[in-house]
PDB file of N, CA and C in Angstrom:
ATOM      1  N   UNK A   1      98.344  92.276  94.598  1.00  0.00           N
ATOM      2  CA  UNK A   1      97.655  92.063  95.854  1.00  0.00           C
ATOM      3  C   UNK A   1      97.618  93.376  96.647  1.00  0.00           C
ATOM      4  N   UNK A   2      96.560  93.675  97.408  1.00  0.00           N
ATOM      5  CA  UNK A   2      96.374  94.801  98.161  1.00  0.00           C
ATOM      6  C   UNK A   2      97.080  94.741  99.583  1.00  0.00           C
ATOM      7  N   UNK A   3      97.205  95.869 100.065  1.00  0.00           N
ATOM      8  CA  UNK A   3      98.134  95.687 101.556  1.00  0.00           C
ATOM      9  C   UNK A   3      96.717  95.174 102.451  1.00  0.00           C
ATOM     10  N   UNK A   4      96.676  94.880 103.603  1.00  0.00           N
ATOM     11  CA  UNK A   4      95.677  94.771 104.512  1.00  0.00           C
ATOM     12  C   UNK A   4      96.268  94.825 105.860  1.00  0.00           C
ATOM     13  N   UNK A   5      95.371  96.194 106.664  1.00  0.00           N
ATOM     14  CA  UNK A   5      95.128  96.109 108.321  1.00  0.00           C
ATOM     15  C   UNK A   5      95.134  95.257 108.961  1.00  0.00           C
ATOM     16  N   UNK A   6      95.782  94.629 109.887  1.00  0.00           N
ATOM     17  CA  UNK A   6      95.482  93.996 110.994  1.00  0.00           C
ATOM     18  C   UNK A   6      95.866  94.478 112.205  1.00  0.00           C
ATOM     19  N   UNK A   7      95.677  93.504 113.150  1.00  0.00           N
ATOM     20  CA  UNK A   7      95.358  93.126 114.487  1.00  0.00           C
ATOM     21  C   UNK A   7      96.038  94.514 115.381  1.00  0.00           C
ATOM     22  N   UNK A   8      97.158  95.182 115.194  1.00  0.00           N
ATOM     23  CA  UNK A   8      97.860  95.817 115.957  1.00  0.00           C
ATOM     24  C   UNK A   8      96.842  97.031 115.576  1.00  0.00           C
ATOM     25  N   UNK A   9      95.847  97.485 114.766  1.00  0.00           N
ATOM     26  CA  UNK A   9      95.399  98.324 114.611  1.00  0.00           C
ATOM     27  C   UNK A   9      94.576  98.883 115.572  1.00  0.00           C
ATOM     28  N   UNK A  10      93.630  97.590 115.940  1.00  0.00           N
ATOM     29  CA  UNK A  10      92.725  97.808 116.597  1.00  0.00           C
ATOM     30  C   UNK A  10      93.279  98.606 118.048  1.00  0.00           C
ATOM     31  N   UNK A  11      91.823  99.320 118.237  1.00  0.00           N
ATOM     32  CA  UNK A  11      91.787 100.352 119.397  1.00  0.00           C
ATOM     33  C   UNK A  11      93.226 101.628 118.980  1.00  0.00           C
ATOM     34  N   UNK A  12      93.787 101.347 118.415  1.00  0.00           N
ATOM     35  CA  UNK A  12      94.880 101.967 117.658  1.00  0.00           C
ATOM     36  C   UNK A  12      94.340 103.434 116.709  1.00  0.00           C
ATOM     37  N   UNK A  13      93.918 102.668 115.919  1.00  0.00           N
ATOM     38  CA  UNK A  13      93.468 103.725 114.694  1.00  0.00           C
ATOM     39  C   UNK A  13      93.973 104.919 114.357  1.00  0.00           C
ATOM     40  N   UNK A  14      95.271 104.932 114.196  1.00  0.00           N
ATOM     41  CA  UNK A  14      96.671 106.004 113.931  1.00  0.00           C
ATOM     42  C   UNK A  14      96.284 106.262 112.123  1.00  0.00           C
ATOM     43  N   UNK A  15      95.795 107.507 111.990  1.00  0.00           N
ATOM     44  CA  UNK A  15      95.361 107.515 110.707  1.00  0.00           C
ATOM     45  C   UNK A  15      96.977 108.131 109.565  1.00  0.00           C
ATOM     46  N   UNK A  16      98.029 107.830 109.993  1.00  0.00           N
ATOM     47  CA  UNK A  16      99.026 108.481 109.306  1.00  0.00           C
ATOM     48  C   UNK A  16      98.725 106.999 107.607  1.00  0.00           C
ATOM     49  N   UNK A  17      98.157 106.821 107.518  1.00  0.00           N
ATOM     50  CA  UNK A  17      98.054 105.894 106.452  1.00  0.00           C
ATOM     51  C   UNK A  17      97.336 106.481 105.996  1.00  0.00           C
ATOM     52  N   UNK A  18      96.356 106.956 106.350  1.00  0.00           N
ATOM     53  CA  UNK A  18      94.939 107.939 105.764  1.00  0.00           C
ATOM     54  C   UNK A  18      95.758 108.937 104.857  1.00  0.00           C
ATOM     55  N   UNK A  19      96.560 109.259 105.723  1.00  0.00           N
ATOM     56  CA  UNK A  19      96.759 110.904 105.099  1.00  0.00           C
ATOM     57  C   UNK A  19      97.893 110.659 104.131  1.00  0.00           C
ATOM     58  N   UNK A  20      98.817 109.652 103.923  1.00  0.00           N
ATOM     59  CA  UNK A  20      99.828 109.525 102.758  1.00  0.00           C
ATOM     60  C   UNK A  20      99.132 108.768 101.358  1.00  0.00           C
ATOM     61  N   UNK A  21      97.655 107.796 101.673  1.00  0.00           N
ATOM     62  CA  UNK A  21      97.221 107.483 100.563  1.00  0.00           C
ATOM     63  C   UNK A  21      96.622 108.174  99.106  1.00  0.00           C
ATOM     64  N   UNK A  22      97.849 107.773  98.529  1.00  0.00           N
ATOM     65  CA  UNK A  22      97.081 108.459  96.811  1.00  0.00           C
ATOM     66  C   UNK A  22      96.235 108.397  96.731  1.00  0.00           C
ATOM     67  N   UNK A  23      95.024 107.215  96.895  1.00  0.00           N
ATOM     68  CA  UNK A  23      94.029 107.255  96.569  1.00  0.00           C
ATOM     69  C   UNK A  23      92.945 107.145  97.298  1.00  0.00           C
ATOM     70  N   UNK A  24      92.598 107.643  98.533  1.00  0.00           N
ATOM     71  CA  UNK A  24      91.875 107.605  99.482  1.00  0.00           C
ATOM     72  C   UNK A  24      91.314 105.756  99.434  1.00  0.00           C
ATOM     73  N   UNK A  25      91.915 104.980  99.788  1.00  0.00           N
ATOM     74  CA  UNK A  25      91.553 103.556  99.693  1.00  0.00           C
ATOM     75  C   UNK A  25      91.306 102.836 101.829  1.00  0.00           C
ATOM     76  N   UNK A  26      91.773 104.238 102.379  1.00  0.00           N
ATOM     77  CA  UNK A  26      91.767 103.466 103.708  1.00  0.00           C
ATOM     78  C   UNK A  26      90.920 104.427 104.479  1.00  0.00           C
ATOM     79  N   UNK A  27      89.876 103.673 105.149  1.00  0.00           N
ATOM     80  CA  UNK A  27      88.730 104.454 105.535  1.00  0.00           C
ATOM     81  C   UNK A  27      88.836 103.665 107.032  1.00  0.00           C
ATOM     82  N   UNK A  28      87.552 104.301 107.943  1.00  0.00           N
ATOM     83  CA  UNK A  28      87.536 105.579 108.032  1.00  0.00           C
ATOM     84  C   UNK A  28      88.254 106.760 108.444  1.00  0.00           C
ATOM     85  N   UNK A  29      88.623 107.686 108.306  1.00  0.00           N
ATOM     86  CA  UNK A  29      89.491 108.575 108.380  1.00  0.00           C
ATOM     87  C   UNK A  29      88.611 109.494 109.629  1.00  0.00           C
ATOM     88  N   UNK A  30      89.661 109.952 109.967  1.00  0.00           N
ATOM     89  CA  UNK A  30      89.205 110.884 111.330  1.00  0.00           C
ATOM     90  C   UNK A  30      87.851 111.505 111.189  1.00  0.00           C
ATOM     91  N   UNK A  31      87.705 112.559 109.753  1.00  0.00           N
ATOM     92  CA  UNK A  31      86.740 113.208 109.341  1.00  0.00           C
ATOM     93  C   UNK A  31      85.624 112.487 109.404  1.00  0.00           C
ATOM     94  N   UNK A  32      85.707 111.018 109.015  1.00  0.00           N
ATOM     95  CA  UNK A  32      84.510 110.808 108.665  1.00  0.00           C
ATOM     96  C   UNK A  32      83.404 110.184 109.776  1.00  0.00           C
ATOM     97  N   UNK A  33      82.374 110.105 109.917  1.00  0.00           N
ATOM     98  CA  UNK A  33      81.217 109.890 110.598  1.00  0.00           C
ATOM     99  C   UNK A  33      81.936 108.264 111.489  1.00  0.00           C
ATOM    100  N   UNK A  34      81.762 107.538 110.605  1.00  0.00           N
ATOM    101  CA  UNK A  34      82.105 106.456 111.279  1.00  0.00           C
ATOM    102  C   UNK A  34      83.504 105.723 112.215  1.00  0.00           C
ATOM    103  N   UNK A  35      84.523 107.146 112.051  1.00  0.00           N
ATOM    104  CA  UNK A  35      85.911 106.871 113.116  1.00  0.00           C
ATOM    105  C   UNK A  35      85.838 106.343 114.316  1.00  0.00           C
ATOM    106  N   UNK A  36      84.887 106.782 115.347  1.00  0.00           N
ATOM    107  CA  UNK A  36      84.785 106.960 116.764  1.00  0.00           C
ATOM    108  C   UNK A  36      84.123 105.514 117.240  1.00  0.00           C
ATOM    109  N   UNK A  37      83.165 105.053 115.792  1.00  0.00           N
ATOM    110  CA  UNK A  37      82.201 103.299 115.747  1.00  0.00           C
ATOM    111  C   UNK A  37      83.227 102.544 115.950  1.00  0.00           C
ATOM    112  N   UNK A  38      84.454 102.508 114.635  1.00  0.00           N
ATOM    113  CA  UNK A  38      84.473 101.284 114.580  1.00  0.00           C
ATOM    114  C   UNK A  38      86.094 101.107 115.464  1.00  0.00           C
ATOM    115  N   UNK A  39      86.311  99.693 114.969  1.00  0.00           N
ATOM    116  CA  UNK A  39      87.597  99.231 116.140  1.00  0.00           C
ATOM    117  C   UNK A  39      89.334  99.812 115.484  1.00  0.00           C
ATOM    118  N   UNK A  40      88.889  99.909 114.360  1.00  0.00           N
ATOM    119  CA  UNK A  40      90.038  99.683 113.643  1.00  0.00           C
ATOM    120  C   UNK A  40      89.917 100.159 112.116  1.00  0.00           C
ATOM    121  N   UNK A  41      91.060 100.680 111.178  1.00  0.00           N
ATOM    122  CA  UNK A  41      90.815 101.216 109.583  1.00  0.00           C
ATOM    123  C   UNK A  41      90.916 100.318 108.977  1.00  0.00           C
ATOM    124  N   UNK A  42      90.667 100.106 107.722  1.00  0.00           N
ATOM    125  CA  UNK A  42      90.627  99.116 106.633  1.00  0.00           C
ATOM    126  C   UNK A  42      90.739  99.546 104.936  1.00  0.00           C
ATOM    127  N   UNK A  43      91.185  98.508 104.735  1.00  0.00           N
ATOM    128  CA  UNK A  43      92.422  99.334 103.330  1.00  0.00           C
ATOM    129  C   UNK A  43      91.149  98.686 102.155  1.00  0.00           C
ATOM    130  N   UNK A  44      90.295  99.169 101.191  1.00  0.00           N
ATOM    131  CA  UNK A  44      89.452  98.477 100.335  1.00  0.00           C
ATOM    132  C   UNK A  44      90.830  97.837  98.939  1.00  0.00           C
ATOM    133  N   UNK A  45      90.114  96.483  99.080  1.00  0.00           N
ATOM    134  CA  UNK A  45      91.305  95.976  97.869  1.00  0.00           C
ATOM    135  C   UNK A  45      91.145  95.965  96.678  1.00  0.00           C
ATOM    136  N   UNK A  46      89.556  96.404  96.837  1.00  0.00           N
ATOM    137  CA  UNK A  46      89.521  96.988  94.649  1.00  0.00           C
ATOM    138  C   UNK A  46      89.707  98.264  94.800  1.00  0.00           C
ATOM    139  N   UNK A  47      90.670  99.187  95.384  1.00  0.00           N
ATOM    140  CA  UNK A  47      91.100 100.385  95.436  1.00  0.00           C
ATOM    141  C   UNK A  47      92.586 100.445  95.681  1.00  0.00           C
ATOM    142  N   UNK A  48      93.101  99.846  96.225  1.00  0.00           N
ATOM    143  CA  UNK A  48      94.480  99.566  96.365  1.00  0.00           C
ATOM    144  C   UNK A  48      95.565  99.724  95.153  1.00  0.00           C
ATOM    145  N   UNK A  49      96.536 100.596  94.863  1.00  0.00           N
ATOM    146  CA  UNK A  49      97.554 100.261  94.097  1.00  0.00           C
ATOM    147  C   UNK A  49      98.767  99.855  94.614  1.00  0.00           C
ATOM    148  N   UNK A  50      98.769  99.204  95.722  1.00  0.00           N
ATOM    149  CA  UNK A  50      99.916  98.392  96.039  1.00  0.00           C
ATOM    150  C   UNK A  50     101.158  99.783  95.825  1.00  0.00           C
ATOM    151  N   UNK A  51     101.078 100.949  96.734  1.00  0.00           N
ATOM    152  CA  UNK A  51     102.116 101.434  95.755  1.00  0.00           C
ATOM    153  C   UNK A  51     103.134 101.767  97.331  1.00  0.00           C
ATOM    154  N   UNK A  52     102.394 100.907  98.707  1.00  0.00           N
ATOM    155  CA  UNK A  52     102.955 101.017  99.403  1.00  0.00           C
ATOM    156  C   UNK A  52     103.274 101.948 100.499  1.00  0.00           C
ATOM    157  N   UNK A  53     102.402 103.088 100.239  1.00  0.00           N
ATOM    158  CA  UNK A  53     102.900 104.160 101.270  1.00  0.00           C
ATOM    159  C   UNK A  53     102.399 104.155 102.723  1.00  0.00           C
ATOM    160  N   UNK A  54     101.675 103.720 102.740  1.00  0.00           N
ATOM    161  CA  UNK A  54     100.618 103.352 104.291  1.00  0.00           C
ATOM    162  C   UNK A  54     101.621 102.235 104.982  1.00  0.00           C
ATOM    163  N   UNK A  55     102.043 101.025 104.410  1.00  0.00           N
ATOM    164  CA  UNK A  55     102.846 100.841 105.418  1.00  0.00           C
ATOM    165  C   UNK A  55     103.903 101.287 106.167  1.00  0.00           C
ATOM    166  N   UNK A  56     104.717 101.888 106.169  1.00  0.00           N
ATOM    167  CA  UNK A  56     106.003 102.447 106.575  1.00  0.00           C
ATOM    168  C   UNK A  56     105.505 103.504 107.623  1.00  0.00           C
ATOM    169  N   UNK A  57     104.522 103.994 107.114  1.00  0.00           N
ATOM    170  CA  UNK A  57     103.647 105.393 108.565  1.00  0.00           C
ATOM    171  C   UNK A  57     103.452 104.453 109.538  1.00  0.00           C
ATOM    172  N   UNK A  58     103.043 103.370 109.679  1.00  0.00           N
ATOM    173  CA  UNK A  58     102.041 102.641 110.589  1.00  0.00           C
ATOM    174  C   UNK A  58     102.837 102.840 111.590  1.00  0.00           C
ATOM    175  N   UNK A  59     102.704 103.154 113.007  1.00  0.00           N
ATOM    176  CA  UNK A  59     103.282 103.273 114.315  1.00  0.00           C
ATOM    177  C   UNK A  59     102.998 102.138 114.800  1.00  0.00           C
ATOM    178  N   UNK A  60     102.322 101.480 114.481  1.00  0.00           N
ATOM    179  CA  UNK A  60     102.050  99.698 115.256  1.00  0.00           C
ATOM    180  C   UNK A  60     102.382  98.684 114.070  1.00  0.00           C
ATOM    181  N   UNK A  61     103.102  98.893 113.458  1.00  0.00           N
ATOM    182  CA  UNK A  61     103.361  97.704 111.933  1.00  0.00           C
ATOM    183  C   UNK A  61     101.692  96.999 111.673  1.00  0.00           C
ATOM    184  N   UNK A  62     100.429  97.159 111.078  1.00  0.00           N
ATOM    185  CA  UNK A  62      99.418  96.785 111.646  1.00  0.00           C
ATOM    186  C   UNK A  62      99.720  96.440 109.722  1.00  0.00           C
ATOM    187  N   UNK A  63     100.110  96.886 108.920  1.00  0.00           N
ATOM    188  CA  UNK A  63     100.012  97.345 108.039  1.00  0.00           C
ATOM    189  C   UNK A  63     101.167  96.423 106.878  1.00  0.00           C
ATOM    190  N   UNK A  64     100.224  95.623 106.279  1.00  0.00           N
ATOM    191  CA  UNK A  64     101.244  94.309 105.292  1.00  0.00           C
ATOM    192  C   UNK A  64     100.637  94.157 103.566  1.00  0.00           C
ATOM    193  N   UNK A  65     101.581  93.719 102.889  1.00  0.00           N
ATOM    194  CA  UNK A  65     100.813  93.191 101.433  1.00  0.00           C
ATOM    195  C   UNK A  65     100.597  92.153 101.964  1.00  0.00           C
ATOM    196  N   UNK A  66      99.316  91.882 100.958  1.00  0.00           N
ATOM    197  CA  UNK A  66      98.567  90.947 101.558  1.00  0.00           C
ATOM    198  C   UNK A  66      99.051  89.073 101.750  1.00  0.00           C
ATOM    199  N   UNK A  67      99.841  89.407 100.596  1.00  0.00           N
ATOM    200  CA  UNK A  67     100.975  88.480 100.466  1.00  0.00           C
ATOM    201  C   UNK A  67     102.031  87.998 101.823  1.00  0.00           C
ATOM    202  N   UNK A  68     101.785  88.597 102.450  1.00  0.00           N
ATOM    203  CA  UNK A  68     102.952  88.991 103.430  1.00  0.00           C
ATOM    204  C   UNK A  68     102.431  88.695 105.058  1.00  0.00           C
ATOM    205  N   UNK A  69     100.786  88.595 105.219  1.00  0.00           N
ATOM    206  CA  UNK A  69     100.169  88.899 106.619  1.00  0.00           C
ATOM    207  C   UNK A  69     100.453  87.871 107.073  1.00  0.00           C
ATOM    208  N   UNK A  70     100.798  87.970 107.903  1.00  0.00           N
ATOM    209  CA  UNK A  70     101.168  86.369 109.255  1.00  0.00           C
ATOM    210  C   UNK A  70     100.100  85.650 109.247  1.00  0.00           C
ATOM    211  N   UNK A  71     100.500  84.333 109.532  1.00  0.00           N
ATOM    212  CA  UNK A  71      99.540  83.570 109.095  1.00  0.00           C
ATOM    213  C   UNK A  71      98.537  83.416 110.302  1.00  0.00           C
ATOM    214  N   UNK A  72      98.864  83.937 111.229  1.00  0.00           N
ATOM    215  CA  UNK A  72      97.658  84.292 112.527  1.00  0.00           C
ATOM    216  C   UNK A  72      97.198  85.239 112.187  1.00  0.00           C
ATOM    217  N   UNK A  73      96.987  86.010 111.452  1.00  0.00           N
ATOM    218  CA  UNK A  73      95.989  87.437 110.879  1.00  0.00           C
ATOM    219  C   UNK A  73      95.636  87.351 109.553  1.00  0.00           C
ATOM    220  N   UNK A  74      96.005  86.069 108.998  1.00  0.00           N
ATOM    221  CA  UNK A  74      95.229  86.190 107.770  1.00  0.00           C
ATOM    222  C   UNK A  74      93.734  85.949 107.630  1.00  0.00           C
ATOM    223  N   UNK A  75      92.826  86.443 108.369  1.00  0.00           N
ATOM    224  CA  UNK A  75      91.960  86.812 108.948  1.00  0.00           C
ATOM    225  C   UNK A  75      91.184  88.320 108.535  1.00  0.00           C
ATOM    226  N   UNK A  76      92.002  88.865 108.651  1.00  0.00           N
ATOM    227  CA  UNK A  76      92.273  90.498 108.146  1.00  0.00           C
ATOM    228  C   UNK A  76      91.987  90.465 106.717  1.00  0.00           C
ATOM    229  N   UNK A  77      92.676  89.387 106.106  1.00  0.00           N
ATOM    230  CA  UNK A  77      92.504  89.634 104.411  1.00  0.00           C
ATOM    231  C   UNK A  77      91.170  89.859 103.964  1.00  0.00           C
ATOM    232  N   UNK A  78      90.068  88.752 104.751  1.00  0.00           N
ATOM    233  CA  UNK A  78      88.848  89.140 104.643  1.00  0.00           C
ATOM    234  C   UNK A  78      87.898  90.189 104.981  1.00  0.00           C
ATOM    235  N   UNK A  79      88.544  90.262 106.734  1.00  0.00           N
ATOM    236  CA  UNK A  79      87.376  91.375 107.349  1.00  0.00           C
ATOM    237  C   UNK A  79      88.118  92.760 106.093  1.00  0.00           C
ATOM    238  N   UNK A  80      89.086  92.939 105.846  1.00  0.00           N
ATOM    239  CA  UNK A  80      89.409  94.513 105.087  1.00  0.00           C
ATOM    240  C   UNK A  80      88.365  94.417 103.847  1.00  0.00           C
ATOM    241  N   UNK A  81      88.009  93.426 103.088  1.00  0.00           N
ATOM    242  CA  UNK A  81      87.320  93.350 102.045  1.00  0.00           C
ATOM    243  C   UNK A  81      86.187  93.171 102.325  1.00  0.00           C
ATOM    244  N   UNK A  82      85.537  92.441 103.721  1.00  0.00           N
ATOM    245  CA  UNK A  82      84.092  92.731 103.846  1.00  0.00           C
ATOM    246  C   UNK A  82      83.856  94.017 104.258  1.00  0.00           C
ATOM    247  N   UNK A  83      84.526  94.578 105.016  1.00  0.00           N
ATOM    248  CA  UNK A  83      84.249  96.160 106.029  1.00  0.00           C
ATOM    249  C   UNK A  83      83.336  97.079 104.283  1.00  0.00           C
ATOM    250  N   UNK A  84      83.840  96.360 103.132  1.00  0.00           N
ATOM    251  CA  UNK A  84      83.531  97.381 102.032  1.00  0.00           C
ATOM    252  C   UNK A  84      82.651  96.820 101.079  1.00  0.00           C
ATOM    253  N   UNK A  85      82.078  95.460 101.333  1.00  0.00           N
ATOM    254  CA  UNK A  85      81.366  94.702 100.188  1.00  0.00           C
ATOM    255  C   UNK A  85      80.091  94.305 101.309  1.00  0.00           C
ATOM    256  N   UNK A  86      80.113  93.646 102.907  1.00  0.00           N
ATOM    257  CA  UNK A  86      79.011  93.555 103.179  1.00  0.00           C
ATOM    258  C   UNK A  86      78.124  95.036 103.835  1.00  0.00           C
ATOM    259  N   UNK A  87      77.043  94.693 104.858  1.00  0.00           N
ATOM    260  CA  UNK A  87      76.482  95.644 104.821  1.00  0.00           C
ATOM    261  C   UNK A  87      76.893  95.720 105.859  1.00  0.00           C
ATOM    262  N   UNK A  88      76.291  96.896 106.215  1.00  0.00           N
ATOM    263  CA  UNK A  88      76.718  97.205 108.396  1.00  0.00           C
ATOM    264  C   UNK A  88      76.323  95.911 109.132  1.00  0.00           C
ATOM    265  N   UNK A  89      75.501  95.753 109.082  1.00  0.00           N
ATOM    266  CA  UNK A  89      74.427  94.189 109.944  1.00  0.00           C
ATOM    267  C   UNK A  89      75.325  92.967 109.348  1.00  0.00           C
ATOM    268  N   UNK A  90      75.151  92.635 108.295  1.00  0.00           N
ATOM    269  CA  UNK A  90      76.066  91.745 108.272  1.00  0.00           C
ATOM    270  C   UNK A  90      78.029  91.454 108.597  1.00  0.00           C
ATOM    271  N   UNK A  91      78.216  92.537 108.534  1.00  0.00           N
ATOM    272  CA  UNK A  91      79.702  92.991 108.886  1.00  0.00           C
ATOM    273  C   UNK A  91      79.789  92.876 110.331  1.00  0.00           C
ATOM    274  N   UNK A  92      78.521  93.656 111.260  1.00  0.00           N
ATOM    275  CA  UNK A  92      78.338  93.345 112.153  1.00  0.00           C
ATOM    276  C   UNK A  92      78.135  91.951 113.083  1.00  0.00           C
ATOM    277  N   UNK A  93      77.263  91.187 112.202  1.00  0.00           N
ATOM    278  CA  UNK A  93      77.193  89.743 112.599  1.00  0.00           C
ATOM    279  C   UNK A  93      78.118  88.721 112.410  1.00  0.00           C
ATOM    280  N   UNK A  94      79.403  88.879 111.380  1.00  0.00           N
ATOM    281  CA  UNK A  94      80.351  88.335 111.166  1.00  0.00           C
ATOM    282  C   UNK A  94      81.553  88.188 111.900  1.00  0.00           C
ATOM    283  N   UNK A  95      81.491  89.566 112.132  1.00  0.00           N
ATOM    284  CA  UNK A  95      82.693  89.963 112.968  1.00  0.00           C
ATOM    285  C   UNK A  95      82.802  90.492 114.144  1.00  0.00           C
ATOM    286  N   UNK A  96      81.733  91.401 114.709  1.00  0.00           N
ATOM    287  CA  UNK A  96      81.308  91.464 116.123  1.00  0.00           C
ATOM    288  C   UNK A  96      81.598  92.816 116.179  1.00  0.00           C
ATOM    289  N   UNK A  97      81.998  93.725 115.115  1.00  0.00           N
ATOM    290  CA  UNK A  97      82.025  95.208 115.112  1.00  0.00           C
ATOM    291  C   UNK A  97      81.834  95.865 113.727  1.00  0.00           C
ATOM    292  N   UNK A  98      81.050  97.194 113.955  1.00  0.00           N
ATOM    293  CA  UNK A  98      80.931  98.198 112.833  1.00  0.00           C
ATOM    294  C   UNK A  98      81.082  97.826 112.067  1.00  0.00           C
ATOM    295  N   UNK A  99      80.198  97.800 111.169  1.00  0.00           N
ATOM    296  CA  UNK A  99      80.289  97.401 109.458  1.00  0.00           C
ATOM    297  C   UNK A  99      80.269  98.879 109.236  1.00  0.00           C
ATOM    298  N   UNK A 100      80.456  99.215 107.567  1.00  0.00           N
ATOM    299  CA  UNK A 100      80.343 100.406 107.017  1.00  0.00           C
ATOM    300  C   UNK A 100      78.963 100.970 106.418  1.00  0.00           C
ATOM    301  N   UNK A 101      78.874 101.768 107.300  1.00  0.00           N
ATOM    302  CA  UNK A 101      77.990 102.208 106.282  1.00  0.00           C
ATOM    303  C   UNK A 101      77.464 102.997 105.093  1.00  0.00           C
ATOM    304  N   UNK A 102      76.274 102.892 104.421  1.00  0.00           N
ATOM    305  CA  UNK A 102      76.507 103.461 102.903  1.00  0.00           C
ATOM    306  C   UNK A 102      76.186 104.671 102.792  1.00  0.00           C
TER     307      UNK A 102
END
C-alpha cells in the first residue's frame, strides 16, 4: 500500500517529503509550475515504494501508509490517486481544488 497526504497538509505544503523521495512520487514540488495552485502535495500510488521516508520529515504528521489513515481522512486515499489519474476539470469538480495538470 502507498503512504497518502492528508488533511494537516493543506495550506501547509512543507516539501521536506519532496526532497527525501527516492523516487520523485510526491508532487508538486516547489520547482514546479503548479506549487503556488494547489492546496496541498500528493503522493502518486502507482509510484510509491512504501519505503517510508516522507513520513518522518512531515512537520504536520499529514503523512500515513495508507493502511494506517484515520478513518476521518480516508478521504485522502482517493483525492492522492485522483490529483494523478483525473484531469484538472475533473479533479477540480470533485474536489473543489487544482487538479494536475498534463
Amino acid at each position: 500500500m502507498a503512504f497518502v497526504i492528508t488533511q494537516p497538509c493543506i495550506g501547509t505544503k512543507d516539501t521536506a517529503c519532496v526532497e527525501v523521495c527516492p523516487v520523485d512520487c510526491i508532487h508538486p514540488g516547489k520547482s514546479e509550475e503548479q506549487y503556488d495552485e494547489v492546496e496541498q502535495l500528493y503522493i502518486n500510488p502507482d509510484e510509491c515504494i512504501e519505503c517510508g521516508a516522507c513520513e518522518p520529515v512531515c512537520p504536520v504528521q499529514a503523512i500515513f501508509p495508507e493502511d494506517d489513515v484515520p478513518d476521518d481522512a480516508k478521504s485522502f486515499i482517493e483525492k492522492n490517486a485522483d490529483w494523478y489519474s483525473l484531469s484538472a476539470e475533473d479533479f477540480q469538480a470533485k474536489w473543489g481544488s487544482p487538479g494536475k495538470k498534463s
